[in-house]
Protein backbone atom coordinates (compact mmCIF):
# COMPACT_ATOMS: atom_id res chain seq x y z
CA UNK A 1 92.19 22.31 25.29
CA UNK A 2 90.31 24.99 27.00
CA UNK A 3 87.62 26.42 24.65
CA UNK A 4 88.31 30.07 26.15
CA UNK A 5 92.06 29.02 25.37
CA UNK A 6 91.34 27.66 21.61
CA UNK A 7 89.38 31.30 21.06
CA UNK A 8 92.27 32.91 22.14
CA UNK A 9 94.75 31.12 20.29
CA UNK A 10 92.50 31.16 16.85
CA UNK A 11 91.91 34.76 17.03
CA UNK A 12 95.52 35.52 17.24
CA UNK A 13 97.23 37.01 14.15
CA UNK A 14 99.83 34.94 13.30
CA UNK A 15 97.25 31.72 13.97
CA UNK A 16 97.12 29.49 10.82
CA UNK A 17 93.72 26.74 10.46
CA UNK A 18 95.14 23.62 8.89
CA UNK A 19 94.63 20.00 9.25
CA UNK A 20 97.43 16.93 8.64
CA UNK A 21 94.51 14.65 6.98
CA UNK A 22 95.69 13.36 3.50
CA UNK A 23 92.59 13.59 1.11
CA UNK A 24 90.67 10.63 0.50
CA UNK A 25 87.71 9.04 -1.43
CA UNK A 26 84.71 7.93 0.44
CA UNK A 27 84.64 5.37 -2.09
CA UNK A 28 88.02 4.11 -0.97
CA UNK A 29 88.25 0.81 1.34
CA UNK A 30 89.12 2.79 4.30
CA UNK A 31 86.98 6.05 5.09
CA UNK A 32 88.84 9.06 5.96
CA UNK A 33 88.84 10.44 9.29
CA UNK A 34 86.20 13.18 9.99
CA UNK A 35 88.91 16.02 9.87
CA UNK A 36 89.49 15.69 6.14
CA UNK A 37 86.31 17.53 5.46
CA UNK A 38 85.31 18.64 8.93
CA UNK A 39 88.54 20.91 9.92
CA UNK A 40 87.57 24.15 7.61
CA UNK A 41 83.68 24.00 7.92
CA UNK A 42 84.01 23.50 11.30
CA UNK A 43 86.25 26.48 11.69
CA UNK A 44 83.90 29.12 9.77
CA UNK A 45 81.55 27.46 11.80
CA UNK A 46 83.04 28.71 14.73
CA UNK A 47 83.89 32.09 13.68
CA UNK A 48 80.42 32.73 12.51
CA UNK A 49 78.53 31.29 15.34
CA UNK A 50 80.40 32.85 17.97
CA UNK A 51 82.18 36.23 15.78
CA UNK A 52 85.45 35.70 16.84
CA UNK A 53 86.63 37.46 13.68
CA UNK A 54 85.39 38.27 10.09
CA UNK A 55 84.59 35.92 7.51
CA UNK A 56 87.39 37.54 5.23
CA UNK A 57 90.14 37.20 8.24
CA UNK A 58 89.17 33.35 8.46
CA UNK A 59 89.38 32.94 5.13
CA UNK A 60 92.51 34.35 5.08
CA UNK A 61 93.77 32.21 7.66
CA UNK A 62 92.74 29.19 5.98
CA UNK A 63 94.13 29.74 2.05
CA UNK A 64 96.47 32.49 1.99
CA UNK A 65 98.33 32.46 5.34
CA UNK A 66 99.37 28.45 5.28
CA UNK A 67 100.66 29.36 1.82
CA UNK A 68 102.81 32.05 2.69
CA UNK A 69 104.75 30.19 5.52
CA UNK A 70 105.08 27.12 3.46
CA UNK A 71 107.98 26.06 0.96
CA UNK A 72 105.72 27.08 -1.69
CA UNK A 73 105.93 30.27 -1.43
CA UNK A 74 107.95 30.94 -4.45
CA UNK A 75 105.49 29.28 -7.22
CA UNK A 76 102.50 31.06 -8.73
């Protein structure tokens, strides 16, 4: 993907940072793939470096926003 495009598409307001890595040990036999721990830090990497948007909106989009379009939605 374009990085001009990926800006774009990050800064939108409905855009939602998550990653589809399960969560593993680095102790286990296999070693997770970098995105398990990369994906967020990466991110607020991003919108820090380059101020695509404020720290507050990224966390946002990284915690609360997932959870509110997610079957959880409901539970405390």
């Amino acid at each position: 993907m374009d990085e001009t495009n990926l800006r774009k598409i990050i800064s939108h307001p409905s855009a939602i940072i998550a990653s589809d890595s399960s969560v593993k040990s680095y102790d286990e036999p296999d070693n997770p793939h970098p995105r398990t721990y990369g994906t967020f830090p990466e991110f607020l990497n991003l919108v820090i470096r380059e101020k695509i948007m404020s720290i507050e909106e990224a966390v946002y989009k990284i915690t609360l926003a997932p959870r509110k379009n997610s079957v959880w939605q409901t539970e405390g």
